[in-house]
PDB file of N, CA and C in Angstrom:
ATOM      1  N   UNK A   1      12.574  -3.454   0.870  1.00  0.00           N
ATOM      2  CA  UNK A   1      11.374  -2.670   0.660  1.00  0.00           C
ATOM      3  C   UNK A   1      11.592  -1.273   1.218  1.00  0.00           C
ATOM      4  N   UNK A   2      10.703  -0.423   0.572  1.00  0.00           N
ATOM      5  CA  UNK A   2      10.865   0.930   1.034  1.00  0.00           C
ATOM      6  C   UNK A   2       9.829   1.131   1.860  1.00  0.00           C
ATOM      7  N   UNK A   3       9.855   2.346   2.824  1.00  0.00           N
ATOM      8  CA  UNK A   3       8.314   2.668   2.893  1.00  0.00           C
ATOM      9  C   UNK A   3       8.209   3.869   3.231  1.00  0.00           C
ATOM     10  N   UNK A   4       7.116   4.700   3.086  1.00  0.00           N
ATOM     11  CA  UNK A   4       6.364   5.704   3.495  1.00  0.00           C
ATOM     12  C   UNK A   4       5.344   5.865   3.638  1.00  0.00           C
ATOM     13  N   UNK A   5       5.422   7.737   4.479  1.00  0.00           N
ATOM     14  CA  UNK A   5       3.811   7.838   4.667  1.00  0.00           C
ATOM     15  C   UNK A   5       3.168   9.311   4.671  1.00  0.00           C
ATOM     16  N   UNK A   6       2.868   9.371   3.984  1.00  0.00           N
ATOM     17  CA  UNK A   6       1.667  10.881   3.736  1.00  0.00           C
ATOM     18  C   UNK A   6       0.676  11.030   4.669  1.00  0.00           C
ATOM     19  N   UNK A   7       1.125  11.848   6.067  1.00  0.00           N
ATOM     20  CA  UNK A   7      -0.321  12.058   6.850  1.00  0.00           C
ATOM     21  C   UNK A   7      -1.033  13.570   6.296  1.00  0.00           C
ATOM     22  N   UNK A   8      -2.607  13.338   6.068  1.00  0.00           N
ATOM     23  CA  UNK A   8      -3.128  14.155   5.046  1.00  0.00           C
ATOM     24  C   UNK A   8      -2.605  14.555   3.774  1.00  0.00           C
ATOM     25  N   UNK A   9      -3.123  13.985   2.719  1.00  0.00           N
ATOM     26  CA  UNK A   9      -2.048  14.440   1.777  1.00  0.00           C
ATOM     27  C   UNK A   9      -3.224  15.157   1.256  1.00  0.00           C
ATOM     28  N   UNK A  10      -2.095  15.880   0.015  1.00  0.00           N
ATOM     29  CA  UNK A  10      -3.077  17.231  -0.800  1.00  0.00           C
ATOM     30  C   UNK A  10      -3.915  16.449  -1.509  1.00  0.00           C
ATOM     31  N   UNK A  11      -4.483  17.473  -2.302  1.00  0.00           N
ATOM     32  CA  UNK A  11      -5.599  16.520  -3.189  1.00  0.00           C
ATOM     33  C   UNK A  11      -5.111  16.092  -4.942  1.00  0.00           C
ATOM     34  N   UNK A  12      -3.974  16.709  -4.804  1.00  0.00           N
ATOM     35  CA  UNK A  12      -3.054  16.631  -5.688  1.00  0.00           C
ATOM     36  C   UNK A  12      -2.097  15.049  -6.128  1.00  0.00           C
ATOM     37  N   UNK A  13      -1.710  14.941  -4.555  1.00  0.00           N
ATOM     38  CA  UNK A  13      -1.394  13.593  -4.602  1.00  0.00           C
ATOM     39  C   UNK A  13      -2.422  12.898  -4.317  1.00  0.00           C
ATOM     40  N   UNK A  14      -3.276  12.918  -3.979  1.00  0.00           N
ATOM     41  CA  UNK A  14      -4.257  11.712  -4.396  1.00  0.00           C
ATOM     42  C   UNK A  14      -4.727  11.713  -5.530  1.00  0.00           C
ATOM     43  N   UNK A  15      -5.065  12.750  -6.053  1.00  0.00           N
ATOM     44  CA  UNK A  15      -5.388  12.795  -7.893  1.00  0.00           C
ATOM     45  C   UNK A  15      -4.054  11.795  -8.083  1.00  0.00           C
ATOM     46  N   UNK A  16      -2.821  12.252  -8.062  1.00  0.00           N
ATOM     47  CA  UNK A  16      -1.861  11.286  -9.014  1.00  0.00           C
ATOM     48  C   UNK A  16      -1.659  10.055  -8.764  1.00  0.00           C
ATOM     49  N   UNK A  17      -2.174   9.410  -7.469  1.00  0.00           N
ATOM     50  CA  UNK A  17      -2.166   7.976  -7.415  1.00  0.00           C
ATOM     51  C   UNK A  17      -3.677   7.514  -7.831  1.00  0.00           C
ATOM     52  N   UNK A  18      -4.467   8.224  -7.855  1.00  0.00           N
ATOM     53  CA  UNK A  18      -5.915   7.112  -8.311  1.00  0.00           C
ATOM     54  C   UNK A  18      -5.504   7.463  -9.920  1.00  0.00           C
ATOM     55  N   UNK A  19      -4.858   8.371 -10.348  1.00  0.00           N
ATOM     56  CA  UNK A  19      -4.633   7.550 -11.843  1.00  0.00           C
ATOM     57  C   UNK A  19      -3.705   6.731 -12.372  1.00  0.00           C
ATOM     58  N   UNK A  20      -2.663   6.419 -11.406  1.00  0.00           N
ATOM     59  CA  UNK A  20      -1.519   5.538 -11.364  1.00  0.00           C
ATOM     60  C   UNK A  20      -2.173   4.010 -10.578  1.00  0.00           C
ATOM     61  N   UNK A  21      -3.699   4.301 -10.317  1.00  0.00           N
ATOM     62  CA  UNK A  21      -3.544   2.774  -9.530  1.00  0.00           C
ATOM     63  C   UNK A  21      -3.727   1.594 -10.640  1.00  0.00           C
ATOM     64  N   UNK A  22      -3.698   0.535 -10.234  1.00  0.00           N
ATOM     65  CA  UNK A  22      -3.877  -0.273 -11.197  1.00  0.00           C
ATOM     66  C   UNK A  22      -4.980  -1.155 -11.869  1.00  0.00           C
ATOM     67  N   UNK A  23      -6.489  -0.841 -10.638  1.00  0.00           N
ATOM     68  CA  UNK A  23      -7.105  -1.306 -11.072  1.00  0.00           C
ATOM     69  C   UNK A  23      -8.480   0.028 -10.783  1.00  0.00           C
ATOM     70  N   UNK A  24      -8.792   0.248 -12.350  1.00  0.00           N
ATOM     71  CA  UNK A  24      -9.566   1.031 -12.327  1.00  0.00           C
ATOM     72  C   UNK A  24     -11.267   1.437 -12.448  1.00  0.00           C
ATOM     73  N   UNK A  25     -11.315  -0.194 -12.006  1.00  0.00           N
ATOM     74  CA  UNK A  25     -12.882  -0.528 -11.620  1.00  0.00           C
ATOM     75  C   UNK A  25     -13.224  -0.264 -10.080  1.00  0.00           C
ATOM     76  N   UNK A  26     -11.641   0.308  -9.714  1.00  0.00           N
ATOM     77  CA  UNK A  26     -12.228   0.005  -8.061  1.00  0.00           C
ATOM     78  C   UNK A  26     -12.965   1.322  -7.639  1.00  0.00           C
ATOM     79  N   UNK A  27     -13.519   1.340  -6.343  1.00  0.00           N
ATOM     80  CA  UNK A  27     -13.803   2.469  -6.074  1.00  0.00           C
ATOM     81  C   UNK A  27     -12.415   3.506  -5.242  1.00  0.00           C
ATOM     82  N   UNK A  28     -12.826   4.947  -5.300  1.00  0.00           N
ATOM     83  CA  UNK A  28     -12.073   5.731  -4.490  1.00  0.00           C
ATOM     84  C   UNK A  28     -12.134   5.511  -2.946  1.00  0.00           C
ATOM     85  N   UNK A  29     -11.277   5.608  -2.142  1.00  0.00           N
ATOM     86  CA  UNK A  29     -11.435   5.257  -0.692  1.00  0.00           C
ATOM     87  C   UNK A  29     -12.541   6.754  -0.181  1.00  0.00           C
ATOM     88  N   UNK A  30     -13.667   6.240   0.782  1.00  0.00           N
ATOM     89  CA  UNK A  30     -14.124   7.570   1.134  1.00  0.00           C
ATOM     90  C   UNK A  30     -13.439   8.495   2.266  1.00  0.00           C
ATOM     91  N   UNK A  31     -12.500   8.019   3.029  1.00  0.00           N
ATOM     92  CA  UNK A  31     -11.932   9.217   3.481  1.00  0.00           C
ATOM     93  C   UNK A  31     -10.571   8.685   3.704  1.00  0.00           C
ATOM     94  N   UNK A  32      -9.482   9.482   3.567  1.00  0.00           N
ATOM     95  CA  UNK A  32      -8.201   9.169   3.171  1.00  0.00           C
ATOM     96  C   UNK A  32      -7.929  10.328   4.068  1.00  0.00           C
ATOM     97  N   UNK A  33      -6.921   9.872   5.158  1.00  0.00           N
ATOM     98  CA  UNK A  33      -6.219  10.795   6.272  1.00  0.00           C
ATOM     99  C   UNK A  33      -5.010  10.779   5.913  1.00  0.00           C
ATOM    100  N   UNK A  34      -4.472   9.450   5.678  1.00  0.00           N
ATOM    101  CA  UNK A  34      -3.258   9.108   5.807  1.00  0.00           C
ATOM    102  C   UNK A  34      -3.120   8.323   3.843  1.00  0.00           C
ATOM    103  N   UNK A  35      -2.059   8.353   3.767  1.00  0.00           N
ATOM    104  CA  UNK A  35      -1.759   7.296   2.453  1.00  0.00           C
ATOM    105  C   UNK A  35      -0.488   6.489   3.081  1.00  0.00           C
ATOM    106  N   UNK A  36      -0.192   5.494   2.728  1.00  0.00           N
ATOM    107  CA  UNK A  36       1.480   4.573   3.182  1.00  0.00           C
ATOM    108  C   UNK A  36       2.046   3.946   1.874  1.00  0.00           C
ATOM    109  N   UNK A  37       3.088   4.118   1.558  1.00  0.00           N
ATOM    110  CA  UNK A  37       3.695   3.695   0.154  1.00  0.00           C
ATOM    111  C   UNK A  37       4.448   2.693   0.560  1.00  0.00           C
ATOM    112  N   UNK A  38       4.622   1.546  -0.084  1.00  0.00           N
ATOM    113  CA  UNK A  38       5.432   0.345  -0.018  1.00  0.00           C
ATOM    114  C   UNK A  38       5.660   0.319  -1.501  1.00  0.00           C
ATOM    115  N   UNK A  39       6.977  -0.067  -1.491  1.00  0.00           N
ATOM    116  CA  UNK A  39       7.937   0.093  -3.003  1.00  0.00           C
ATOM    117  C   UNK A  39       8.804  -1.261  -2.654  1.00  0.00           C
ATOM    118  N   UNK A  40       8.825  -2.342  -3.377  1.00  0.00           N
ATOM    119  CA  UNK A  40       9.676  -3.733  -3.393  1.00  0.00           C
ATOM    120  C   UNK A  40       9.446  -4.302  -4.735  1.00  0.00           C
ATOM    121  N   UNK A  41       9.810  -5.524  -4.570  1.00  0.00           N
ATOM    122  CA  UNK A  41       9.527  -6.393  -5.034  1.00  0.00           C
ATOM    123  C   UNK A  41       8.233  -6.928  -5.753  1.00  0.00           C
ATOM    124  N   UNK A  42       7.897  -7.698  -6.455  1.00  0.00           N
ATOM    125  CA  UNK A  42       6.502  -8.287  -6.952  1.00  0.00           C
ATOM    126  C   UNK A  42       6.059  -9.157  -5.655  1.00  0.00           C
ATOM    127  N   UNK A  43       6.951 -10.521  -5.560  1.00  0.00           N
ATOM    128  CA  UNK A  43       6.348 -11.224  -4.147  1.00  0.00           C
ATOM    129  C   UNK A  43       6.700 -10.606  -2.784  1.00  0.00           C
ATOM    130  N   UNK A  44       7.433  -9.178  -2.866  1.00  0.00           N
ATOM    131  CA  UNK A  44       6.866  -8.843  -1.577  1.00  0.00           C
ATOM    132  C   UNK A  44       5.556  -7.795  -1.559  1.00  0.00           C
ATOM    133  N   UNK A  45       5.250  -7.190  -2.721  1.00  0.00           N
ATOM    134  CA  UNK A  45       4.089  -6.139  -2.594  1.00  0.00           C
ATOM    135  C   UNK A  45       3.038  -7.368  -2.847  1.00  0.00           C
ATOM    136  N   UNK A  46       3.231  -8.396  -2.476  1.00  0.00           N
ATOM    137  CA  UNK A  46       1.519  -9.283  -2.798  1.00  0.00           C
ATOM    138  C   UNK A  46       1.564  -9.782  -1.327  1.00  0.00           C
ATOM    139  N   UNK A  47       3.047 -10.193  -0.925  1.00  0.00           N
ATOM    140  CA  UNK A  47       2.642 -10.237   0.715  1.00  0.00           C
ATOM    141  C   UNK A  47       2.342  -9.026   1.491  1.00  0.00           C
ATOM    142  N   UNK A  48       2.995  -8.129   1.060  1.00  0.00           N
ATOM    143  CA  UNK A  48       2.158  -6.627   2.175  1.00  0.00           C
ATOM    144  C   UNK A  48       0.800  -6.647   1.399  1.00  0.00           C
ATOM    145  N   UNK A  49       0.158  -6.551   0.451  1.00  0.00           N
ATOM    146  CA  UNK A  49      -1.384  -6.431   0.141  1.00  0.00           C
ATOM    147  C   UNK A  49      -2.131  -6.946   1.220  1.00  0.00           C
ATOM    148  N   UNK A  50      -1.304  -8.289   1.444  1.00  0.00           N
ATOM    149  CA  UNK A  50      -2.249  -9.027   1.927  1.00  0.00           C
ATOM    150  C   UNK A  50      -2.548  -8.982   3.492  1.00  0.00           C
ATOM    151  N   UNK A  51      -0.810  -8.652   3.794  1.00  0.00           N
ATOM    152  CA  UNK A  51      -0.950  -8.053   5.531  1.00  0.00           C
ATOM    153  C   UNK A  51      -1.703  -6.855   5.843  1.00  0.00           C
ATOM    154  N   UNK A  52      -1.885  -5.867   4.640  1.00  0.00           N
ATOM    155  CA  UNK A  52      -2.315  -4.786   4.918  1.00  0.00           C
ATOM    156  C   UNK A  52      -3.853  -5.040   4.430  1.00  0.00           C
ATOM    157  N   UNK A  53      -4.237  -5.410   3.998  1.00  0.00           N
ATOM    158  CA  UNK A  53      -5.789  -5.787   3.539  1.00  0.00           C
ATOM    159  C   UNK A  53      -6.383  -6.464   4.833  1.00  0.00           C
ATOM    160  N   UNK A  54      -5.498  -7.096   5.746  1.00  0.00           N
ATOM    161  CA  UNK A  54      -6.477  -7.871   6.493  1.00  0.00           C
ATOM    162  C   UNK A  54      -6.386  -6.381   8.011  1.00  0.00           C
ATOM    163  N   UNK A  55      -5.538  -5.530   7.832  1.00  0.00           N
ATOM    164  CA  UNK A  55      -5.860  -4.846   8.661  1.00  0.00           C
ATOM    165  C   UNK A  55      -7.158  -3.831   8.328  1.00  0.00           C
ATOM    166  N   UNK A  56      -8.034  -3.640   9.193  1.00  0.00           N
ATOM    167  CA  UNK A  56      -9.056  -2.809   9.586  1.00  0.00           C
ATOM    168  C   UNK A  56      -8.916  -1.355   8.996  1.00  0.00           C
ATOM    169  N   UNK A  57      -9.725  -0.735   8.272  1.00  0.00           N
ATOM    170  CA  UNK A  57      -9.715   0.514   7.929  1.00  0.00           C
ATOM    171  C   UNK A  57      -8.808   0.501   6.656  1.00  0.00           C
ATOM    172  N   UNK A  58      -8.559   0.229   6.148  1.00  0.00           N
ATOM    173  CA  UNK A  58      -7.633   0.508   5.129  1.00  0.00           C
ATOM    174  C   UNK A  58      -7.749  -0.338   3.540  1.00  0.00           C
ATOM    175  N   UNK A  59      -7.829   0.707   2.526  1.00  0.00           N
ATOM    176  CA  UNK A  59      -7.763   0.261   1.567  1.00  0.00           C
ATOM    177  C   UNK A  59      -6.351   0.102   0.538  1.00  0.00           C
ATOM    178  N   UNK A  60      -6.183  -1.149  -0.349  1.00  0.00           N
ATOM    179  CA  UNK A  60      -4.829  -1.144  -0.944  1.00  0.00           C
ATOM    180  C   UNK A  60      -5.075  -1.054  -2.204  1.00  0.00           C
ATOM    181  N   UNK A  61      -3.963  -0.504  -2.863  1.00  0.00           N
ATOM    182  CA  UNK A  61      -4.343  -0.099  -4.446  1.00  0.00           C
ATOM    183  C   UNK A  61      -2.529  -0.617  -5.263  1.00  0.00           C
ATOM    184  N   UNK A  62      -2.728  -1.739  -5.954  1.00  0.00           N
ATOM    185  CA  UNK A  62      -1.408  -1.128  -6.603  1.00  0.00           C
ATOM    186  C   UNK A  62      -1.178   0.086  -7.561  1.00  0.00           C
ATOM    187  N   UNK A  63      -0.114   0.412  -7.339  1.00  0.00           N
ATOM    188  CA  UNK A  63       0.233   1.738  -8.323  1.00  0.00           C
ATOM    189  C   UNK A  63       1.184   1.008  -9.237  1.00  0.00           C
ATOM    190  N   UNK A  64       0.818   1.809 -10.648  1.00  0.00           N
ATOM    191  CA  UNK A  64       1.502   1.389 -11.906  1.00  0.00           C
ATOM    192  C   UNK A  64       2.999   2.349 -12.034  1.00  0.00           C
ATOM    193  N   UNK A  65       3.614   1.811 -12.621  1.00  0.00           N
ATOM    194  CA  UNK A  65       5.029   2.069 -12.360  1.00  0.00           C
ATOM    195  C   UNK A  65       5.208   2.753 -14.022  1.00  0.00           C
ATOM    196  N   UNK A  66       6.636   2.331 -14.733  1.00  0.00           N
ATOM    197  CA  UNK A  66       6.479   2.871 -15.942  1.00  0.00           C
ATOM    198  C   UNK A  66       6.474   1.481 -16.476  1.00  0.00           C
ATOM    199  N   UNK A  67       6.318   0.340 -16.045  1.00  0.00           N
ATOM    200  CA  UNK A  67       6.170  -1.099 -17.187  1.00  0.00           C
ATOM    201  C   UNK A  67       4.716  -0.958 -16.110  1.00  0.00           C
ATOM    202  N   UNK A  68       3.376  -1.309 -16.624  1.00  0.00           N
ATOM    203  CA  UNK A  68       2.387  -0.922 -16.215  1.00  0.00           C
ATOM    204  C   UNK A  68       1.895  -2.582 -15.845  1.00  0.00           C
ATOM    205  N   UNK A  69       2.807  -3.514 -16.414  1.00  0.00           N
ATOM    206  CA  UNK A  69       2.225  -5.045 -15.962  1.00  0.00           C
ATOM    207  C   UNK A  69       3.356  -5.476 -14.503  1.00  0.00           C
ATOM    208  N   UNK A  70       3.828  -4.304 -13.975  1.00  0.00           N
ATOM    209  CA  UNK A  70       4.843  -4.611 -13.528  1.00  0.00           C
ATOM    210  C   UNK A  70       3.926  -3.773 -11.566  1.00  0.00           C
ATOM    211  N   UNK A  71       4.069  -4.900 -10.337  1.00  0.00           N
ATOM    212  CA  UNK A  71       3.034  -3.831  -9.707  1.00  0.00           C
ATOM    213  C   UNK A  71       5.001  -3.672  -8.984  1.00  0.00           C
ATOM    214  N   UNK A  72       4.954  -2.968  -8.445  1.00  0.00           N
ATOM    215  CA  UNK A  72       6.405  -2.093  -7.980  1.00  0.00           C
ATOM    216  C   UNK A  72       5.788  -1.380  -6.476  1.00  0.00           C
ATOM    217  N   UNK A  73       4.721  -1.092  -6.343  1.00  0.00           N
ATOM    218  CA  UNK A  73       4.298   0.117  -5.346  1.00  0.00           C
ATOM    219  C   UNK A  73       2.800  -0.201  -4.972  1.00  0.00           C
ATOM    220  N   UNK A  74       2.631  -0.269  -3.494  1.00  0.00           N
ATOM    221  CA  UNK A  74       1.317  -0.083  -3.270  1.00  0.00           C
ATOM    222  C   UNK A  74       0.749   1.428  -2.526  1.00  0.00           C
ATOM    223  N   UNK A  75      -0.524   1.377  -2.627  1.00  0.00           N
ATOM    224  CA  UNK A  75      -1.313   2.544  -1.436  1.00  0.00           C
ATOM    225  C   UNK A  75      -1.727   2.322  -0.912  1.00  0.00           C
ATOM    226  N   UNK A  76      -1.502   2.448   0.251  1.00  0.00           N
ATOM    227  CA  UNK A  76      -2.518   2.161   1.305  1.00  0.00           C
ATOM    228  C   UNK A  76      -3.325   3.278   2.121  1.00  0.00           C
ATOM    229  N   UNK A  77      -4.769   3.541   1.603  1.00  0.00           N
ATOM    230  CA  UNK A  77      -5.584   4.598   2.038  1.00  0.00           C
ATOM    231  C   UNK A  77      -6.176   4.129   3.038  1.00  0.00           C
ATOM    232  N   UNK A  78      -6.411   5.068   4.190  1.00  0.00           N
ATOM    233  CA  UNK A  78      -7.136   5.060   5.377  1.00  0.00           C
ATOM    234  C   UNK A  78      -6.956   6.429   6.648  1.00  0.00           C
ATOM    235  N   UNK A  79      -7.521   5.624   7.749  1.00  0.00           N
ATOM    236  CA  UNK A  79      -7.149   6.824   8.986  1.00  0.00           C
ATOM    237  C   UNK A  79      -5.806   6.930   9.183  1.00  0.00           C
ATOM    238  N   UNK A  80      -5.185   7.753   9.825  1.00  0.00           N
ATOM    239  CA  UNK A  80      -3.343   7.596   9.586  1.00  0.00           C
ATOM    240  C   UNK A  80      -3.152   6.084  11.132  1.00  0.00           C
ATOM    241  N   UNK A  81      -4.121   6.227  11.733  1.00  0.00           N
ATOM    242  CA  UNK A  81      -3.484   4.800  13.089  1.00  0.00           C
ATOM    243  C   UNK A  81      -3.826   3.473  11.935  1.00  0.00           C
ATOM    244  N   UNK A  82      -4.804   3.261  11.361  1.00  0.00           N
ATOM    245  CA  UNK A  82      -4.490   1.891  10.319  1.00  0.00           C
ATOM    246  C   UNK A  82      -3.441   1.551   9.513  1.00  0.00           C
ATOM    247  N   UNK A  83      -3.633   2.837   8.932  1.00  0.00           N
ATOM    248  CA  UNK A  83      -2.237   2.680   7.858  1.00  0.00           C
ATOM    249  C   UNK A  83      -1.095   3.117   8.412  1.00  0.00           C
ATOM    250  N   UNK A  84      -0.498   3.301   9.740  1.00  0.00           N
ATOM    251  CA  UNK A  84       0.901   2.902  10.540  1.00  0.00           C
ATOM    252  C   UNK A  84       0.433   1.483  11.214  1.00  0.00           C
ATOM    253  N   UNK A  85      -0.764   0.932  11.140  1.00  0.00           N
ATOM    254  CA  UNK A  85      -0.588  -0.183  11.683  1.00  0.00           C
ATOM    255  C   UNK A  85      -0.310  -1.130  10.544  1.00  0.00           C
ATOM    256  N   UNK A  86      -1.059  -0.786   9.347  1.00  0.00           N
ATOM    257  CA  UNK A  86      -0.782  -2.045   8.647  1.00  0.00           C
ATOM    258  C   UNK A  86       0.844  -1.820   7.779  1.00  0.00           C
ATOM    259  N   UNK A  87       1.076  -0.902   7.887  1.00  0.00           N
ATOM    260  CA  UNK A  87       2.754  -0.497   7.800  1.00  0.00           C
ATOM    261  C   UNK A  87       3.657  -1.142   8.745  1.00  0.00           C
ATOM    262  N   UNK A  88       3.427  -0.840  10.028  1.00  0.00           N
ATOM    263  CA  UNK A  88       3.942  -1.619  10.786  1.00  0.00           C
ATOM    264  C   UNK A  88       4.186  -3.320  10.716  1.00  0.00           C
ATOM    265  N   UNK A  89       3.104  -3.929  10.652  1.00  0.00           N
ATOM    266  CA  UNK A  89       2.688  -5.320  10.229  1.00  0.00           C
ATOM    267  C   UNK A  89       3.507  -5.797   8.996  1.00  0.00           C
ATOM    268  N   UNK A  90       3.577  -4.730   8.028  1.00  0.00           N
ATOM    269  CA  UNK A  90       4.201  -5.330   6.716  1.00  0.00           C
ATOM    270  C   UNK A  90       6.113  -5.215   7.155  1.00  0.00           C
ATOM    271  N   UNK A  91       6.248  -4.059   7.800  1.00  0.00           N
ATOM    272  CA  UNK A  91       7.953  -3.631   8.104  1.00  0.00           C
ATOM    273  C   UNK A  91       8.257  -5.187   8.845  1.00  0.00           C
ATOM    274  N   UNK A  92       7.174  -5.582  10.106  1.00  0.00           N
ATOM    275  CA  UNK A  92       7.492  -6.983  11.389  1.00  0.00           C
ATOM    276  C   UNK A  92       7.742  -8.012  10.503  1.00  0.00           C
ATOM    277  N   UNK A  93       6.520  -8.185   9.712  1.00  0.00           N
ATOM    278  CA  UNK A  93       6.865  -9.580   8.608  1.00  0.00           C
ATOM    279  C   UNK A  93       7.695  -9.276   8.050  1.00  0.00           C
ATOM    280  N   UNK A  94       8.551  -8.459   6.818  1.00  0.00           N
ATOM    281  CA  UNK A  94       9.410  -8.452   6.403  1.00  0.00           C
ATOM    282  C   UNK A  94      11.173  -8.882   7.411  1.00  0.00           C
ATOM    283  N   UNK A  95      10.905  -8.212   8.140  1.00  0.00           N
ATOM    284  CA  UNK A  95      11.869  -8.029   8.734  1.00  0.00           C
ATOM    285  C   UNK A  95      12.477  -9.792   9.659  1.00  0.00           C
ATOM    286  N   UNK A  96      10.803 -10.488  10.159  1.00  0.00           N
ATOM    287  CA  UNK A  96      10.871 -11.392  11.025  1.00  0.00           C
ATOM    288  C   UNK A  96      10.677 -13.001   9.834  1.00  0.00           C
ATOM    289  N   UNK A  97      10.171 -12.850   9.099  1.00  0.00           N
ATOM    290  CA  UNK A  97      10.425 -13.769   8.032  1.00  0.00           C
ATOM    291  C   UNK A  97      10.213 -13.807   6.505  1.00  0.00           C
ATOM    292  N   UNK A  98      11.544 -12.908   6.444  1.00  0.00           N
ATOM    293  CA  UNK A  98      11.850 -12.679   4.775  1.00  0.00           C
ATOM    294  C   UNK A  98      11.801 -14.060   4.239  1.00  0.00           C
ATOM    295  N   UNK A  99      12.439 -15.131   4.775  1.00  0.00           N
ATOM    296  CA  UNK A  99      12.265 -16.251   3.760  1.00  0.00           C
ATOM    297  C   UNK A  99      11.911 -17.512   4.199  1.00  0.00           C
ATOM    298  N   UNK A 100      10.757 -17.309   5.126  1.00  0.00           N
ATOM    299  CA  UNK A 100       9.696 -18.136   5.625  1.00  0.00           C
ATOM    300  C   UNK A 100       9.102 -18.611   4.750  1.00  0.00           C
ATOM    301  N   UNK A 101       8.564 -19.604   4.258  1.00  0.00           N
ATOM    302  CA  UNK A 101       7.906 -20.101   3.355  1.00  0.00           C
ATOM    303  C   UNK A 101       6.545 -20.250   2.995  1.00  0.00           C
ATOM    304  N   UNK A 102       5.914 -20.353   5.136  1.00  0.00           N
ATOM    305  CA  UNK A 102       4.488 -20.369   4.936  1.00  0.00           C
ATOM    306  C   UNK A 102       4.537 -18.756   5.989  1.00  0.00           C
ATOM    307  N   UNK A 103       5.190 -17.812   5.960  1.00  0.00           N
ATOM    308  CA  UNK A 103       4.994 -16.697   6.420  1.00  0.00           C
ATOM    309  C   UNK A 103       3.936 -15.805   6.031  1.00  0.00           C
TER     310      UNK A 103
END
């Protein structure tokens, strides 16, 4: 997995990921300090969703790639300490049980 992180990003890149996200019923996050990009796998961007969803403050969005049924990339919008925490959380699990089963 890859990762990054946009503390304050322009309004530019957030325009280009809320039209790259993938689900477009959702709402926009109301305040976005920070963004965190995770780029893997299919079953690993559904296990970071999920590590990062249960952290506090932070919203996740997949981003569409160029096969658009394909999720490749998430966002994670929030304050920039959530989204290095739930970054963090996703780097520990990856790292501490890639092929844990009930991880």
């Amino acid at each position: 997995m890859e990762f990054r992180i946009i503390k304050t990003p322009s309004q530019g890149t957030i325009d280009i990921l809320m039209r790259r996200k993938g689900t477009p019923s959702s709402q926009r996050p109301e305040s976005i300090d920070a963004v965190g990009l995770v780029q893997g796998r299919l079953i690993e961007m559904v296990v970071a969703a999920d590590i990062a969803e249960k952290t506090v403050g932070v919203t996740v969005e997949d981003i569409r790639g160029s096969c658009p049924q394909n999720m490749i990339m998430l966002a994670i919008f929030g304050d920039t300490a959530s989204v290095e925490s739930a970054l963090r959380a996703i780097q520990e699990d990856a790292e501490g049980s890639k092929y844990s089963a009930d991880g």
